[in-house]
PDB file of N, CA and C in Angstrom:
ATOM      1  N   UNK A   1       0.854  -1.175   0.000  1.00  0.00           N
ATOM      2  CA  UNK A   1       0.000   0.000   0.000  1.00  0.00           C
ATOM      3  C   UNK A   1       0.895   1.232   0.000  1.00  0.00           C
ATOM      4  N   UNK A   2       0.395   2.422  -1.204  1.00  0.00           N
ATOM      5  CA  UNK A   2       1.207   3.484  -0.807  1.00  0.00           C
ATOM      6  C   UNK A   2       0.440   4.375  -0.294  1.00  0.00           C
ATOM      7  N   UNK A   3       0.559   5.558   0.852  1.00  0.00           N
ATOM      8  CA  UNK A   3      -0.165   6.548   1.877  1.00  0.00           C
ATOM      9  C   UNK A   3       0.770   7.811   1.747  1.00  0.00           C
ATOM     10  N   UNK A   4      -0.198   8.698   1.008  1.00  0.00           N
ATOM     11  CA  UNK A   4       0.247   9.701   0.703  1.00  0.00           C
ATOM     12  C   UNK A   4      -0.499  11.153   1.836  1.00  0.00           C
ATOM     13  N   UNK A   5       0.099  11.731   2.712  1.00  0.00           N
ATOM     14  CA  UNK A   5      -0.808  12.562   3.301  1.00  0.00           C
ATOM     15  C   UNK A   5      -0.466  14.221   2.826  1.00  0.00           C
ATOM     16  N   UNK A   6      -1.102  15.218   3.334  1.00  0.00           N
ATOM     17  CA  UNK A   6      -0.939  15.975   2.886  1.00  0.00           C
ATOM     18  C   UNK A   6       0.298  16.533   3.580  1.00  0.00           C
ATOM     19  N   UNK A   7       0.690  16.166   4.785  1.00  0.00           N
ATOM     20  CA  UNK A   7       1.564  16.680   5.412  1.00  0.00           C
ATOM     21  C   UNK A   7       3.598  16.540   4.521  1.00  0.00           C
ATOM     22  N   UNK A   8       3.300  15.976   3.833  1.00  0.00           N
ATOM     23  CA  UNK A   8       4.416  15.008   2.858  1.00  0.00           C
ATOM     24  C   UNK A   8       4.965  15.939   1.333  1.00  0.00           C
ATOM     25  N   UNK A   9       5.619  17.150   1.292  1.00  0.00           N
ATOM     26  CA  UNK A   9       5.966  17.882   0.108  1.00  0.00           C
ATOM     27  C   UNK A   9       6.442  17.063  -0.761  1.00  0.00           C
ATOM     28  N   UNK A  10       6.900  16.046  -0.547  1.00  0.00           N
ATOM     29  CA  UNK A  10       7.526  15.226  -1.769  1.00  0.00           C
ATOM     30  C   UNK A  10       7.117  13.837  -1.300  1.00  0.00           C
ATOM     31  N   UNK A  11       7.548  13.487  -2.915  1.00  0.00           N
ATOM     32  CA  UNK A  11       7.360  11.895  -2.915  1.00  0.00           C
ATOM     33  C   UNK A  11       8.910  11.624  -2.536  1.00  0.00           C
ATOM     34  N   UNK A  12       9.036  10.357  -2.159  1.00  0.00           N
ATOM     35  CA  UNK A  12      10.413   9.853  -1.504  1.00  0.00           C
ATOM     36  C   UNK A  12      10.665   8.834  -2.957  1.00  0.00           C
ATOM     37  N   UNK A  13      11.899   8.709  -3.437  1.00  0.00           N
ATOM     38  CA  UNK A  13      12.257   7.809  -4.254  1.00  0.00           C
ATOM     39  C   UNK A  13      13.042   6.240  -4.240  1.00  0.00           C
ATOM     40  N   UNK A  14      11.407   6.014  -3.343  1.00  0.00           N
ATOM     41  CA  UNK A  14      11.351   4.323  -3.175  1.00  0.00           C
ATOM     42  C   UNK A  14      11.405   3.680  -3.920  1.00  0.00           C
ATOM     43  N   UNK A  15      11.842   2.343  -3.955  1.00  0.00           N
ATOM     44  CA  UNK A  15      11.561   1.614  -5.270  1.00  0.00           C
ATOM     45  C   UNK A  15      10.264   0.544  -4.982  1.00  0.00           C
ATOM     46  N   UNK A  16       9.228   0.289  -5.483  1.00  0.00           N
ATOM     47  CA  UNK A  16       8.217  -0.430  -4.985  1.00  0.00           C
ATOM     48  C   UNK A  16       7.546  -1.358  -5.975  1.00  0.00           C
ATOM     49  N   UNK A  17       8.057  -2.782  -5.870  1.00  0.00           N
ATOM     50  CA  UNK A  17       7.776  -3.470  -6.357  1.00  0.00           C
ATOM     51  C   UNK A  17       6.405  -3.429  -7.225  1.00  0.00           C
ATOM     52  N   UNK A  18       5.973  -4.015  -8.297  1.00  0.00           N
ATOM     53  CA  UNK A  18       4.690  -3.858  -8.841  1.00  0.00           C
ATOM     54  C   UNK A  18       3.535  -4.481  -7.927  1.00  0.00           C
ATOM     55  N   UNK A  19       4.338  -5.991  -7.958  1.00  0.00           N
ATOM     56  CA  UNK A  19       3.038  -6.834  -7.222  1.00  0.00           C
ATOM     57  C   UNK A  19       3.121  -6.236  -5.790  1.00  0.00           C
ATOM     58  N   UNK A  20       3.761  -5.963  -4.825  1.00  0.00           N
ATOM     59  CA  UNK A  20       3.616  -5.408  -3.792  1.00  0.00           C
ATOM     60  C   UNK A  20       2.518  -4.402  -3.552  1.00  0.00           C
ATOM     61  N   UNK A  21       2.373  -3.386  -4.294  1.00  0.00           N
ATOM     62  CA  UNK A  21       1.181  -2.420  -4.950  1.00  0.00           C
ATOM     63  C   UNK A  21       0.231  -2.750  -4.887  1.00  0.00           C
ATOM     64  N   UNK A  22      -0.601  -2.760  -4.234  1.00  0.00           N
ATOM     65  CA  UNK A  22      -2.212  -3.408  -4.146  1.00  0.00           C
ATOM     66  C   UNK A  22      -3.167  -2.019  -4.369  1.00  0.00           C
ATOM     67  N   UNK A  23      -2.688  -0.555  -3.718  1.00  0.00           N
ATOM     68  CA  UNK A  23      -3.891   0.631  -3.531  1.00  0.00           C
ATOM     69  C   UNK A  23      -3.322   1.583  -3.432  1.00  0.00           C
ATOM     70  N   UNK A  24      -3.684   2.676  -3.753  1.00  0.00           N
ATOM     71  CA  UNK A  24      -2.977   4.040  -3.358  1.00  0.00           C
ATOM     72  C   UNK A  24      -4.371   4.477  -2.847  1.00  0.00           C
ATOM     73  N   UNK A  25      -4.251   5.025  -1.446  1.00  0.00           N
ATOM     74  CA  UNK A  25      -4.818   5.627  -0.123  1.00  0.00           C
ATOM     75  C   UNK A  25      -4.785   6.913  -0.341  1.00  0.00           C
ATOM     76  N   UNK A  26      -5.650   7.805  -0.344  1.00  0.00           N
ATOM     77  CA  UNK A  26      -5.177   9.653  -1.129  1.00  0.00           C
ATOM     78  C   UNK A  26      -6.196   9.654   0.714  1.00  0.00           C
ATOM     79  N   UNK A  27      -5.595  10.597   1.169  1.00  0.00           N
ATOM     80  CA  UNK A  27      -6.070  11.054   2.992  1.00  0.00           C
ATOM     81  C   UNK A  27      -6.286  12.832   2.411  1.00  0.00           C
ATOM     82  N   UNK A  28      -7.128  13.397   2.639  1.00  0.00           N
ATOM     83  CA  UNK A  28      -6.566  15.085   3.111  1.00  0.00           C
ATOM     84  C   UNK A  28      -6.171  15.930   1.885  1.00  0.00           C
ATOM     85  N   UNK A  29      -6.339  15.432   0.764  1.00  0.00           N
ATOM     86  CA  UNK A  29      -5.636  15.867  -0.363  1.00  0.00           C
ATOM     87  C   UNK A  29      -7.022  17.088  -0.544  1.00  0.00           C
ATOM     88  N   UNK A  30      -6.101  18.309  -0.576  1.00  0.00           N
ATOM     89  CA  UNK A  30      -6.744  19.719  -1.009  1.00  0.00           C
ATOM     90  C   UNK A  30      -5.685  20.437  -2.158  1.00  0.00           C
ATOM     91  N   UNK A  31      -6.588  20.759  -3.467  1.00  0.00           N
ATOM     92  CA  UNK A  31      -5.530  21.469  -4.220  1.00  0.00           C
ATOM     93  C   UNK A  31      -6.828  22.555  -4.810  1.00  0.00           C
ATOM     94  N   UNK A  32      -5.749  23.598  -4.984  1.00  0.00           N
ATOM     95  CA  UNK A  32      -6.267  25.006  -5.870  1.00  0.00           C
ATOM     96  C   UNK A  32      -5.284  25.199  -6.990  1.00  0.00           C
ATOM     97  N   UNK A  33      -6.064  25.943  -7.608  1.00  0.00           N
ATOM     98  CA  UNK A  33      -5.626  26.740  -9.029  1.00  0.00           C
ATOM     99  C   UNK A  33      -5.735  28.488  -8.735  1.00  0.00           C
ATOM    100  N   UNK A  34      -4.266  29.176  -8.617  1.00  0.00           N
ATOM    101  CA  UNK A  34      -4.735  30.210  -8.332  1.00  0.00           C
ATOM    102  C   UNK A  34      -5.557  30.536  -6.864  1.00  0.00           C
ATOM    103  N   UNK A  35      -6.838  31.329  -6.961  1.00  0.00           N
ATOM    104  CA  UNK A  35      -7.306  31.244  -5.523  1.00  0.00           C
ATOM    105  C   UNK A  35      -8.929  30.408  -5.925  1.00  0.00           C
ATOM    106  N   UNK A  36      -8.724  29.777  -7.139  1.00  0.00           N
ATOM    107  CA  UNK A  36     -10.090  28.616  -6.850  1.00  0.00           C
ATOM    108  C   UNK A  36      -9.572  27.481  -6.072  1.00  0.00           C
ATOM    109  N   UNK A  37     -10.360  26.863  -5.495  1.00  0.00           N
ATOM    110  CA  UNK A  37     -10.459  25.811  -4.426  1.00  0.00           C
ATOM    111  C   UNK A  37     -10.728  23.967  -5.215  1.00  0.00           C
ATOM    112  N   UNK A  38     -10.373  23.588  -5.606  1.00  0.00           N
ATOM    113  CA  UNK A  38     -10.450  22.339  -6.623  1.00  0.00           C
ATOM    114  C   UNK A  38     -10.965  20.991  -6.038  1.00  0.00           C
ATOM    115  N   UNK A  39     -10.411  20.782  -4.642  1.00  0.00           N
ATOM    116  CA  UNK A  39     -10.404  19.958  -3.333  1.00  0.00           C
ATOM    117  C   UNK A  39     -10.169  20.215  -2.609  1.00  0.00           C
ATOM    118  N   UNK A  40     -11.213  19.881  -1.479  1.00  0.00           N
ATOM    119  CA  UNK A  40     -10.675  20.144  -0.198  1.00  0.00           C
ATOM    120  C   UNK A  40     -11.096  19.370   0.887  1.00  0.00           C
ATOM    121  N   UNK A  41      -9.921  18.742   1.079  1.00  0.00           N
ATOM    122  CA  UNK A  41      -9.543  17.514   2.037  1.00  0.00           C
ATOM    123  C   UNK A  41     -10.425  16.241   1.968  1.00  0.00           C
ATOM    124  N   UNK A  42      -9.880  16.147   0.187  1.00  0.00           N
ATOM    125  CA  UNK A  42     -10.718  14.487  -0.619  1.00  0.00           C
ATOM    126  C   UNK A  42      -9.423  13.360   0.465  1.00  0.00           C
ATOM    127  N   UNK A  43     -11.010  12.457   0.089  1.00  0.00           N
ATOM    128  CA  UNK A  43     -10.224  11.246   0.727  1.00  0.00           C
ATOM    129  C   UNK A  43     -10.941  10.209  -0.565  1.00  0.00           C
ATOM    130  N   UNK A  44      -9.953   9.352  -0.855  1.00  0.00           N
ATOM    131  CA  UNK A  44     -10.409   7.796  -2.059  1.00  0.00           C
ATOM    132  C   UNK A  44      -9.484   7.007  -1.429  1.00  0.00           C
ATOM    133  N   UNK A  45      -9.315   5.917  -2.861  1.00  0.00           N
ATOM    134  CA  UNK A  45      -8.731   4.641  -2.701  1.00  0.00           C
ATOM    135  C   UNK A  45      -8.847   4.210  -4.071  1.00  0.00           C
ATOM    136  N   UNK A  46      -7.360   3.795  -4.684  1.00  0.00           N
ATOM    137  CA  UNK A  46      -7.810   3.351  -6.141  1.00  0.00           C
ATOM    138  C   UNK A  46      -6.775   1.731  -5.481  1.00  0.00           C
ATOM    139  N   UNK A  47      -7.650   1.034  -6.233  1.00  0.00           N
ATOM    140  CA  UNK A  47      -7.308  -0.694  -6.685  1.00  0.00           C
ATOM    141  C   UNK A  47      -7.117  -0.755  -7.464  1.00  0.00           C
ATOM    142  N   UNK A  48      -5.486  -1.910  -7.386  1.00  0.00           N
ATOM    143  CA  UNK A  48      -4.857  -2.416  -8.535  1.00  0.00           C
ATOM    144  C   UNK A  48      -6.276  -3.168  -9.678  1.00  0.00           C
ATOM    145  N   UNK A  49      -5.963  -3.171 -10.760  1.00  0.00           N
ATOM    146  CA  UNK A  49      -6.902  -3.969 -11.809  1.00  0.00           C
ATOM    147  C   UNK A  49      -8.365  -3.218 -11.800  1.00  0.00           C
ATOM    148  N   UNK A  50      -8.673  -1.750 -11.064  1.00  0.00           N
ATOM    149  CA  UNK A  50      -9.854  -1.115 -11.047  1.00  0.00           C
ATOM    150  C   UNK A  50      -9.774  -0.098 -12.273  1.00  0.00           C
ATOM    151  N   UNK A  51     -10.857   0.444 -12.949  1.00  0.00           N
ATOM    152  CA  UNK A  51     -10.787   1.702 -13.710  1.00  0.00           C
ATOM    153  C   UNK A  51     -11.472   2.509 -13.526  1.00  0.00           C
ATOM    154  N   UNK A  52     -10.820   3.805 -13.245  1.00  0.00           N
ATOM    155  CA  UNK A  52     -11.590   5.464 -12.595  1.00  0.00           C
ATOM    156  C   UNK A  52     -11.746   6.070 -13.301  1.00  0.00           C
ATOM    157  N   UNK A  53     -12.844   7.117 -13.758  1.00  0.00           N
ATOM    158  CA  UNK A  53     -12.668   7.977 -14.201  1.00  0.00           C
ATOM    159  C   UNK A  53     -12.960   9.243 -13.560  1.00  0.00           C
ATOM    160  N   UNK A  54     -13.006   9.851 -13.495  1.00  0.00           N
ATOM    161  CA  UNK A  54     -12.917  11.372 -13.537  1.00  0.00           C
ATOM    162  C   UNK A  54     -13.959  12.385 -13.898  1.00  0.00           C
ATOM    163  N   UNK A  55     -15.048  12.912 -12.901  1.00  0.00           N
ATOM    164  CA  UNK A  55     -16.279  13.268 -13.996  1.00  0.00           C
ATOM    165  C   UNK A  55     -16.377  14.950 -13.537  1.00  0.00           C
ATOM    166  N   UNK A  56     -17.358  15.963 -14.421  1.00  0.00           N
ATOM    167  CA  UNK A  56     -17.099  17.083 -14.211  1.00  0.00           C
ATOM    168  C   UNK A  56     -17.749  17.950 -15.477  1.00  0.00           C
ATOM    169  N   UNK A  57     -18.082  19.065 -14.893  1.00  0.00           N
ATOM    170  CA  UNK A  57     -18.635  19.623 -16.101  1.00  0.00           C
ATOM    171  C   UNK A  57     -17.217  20.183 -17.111  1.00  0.00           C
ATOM    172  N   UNK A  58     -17.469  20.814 -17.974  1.00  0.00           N
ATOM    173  CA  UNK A  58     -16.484  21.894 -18.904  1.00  0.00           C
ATOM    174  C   UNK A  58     -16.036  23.019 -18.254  1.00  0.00           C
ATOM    175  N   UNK A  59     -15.155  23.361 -18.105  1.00  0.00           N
ATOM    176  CA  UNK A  59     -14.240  24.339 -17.346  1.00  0.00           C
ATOM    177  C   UNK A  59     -14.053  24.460 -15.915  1.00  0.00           C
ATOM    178  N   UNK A  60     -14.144  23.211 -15.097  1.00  0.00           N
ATOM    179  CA  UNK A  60     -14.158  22.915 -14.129  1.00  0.00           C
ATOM    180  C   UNK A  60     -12.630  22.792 -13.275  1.00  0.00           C
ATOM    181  N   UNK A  61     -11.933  22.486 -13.998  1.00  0.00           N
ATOM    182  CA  UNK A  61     -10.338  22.022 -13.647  1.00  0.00           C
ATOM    183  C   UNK A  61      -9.702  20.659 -13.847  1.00  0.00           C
ATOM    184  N   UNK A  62     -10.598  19.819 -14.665  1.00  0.00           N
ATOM    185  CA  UNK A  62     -10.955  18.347 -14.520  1.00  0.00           C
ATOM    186  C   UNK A  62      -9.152  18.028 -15.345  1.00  0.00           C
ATOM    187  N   UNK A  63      -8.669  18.849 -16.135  1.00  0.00           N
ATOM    188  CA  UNK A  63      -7.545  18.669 -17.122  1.00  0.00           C
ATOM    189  C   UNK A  63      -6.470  20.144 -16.669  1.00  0.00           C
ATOM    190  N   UNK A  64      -6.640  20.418 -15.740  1.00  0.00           N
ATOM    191  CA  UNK A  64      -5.981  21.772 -15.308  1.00  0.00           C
ATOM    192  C   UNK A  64      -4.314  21.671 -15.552  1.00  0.00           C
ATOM    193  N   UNK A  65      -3.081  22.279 -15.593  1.00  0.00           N
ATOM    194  CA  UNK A  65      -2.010  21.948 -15.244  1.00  0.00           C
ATOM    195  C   UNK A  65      -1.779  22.852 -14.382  1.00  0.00           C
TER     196      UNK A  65
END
Protein backbone atom coordinates (compact mmCIF):
# COMPACT_ATOMS: atom_id res chain seq x y z
CA UNK A 1 0.00 0.00 0.00
CA UNK A 2 1.21 3.48 -0.81
CA UNK A 3 -0.17 6.55 1.88
CA UNK A 4 0.25 9.70 0.70
CA UNK A 5 -0.81 12.56 3.30
CA UNK A 6 -0.94 15.97 2.89
CA UNK A 7 1.56 16.68 5.41
CA UNK A 8 4.42 15.01 2.86
CA UNK A 9 5.97 17.88 0.11
CA UNK A 10 7.53 15.23 -1.77
CA UNK A 11 7.36 11.90 -2.91
CA UNK A 12 10.41 9.85 -1.50
CA UNK A 13 12.26 7.81 -4.25
CA UNK A 14 11.35 4.32 -3.17
CA UNK A 15 11.56 1.61 -5.27
CA UNK A 16 8.22 -0.43 -4.99
CA UNK A 17 7.78 -3.47 -6.36
CA UNK A 18 4.69 -3.86 -8.84
CA UNK A 19 3.04 -6.83 -7.22
CA UNK A 20 3.62 -5.41 -3.79
CA UNK A 21 1.18 -2.42 -4.95
CA UNK A 22 -2.21 -3.41 -4.15
CA UNK A 23 -3.89 0.63 -3.53
CA UNK A 24 -2.98 4.04 -3.36
CA UNK A 25 -4.82 5.63 -0.12
CA UNK A 26 -5.18 9.65 -1.13
CA UNK A 27 -6.07 11.05 2.99
CA UNK A 28 -6.57 15.09 3.11
CA UNK A 29 -5.64 15.87 -0.36
CA UNK A 30 -6.74 19.72 -1.01
CA UNK A 31 -5.53 21.47 -4.22
CA UNK A 32 -6.27 25.01 -5.87
CA UNK A 33 -5.63 26.74 -9.03
CA UNK A 34 -4.74 30.21 -8.33
CA UNK A 35 -7.31 31.24 -5.52
CA UNK A 36 -10.09 28.62 -6.85
CA UNK A 37 -10.46 25.81 -4.43
CA UNK A 38 -10.45 22.34 -6.62
CA UNK A 39 -10.40 19.96 -3.33
CA UNK A 40 -10.68 20.14 -0.20
CA UNK A 41 -9.54 17.51 2.04
CA UNK A 42 -10.72 14.49 -0.62
CA UNK A 43 -10.22 11.25 0.73
CA UNK A 44 -10.41 7.80 -2.06
CA UNK A 45 -8.73 4.64 -2.70
CA UNK A 46 -7.81 3.35 -6.14
CA UNK A 47 -7.31 -0.69 -6.69
CA UNK A 48 -4.86 -2.42 -8.53
CA UNK A 49 -6.90 -3.97 -11.81
CA UNK A 50 -9.85 -1.11 -11.05
CA UNK A 51 -10.79 1.70 -13.71
CA UNK A 52 -11.59 5.46 -12.59
CA UNK A 53 -12.67 7.98 -14.20
CA UNK A 54 -12.92 11.37 -13.54
CA UNK A 55 -16.28 13.27 -14.00
CA UNK A 56 -17.10 17.08 -14.21
CA UNK A 57 -18.64 19.62 -16.10
CA UNK A 58 -16.48 21.89 -18.90
CA UNK A 59 -14.24 24.34 -17.35
CA UNK A 60 -14.16 22.91 -14.13
CA UNK A 61 -10.34 22.02 -13.65
CA UNK A 62 -10.96 18.35 -14.52
CA UNK A 63 -7.54 18.67 -17.12
CA UNK A 64 -5.98 21.77 -15.31
CA UNK A 65 -2.01 21.95 -15.24
Amino acid sequence: MLTVTAQQSRFHNETIEGSALKEIVVKDLSIGIGQKEILNHAQFQLQIGKRYVLVGRNGVGKSSK
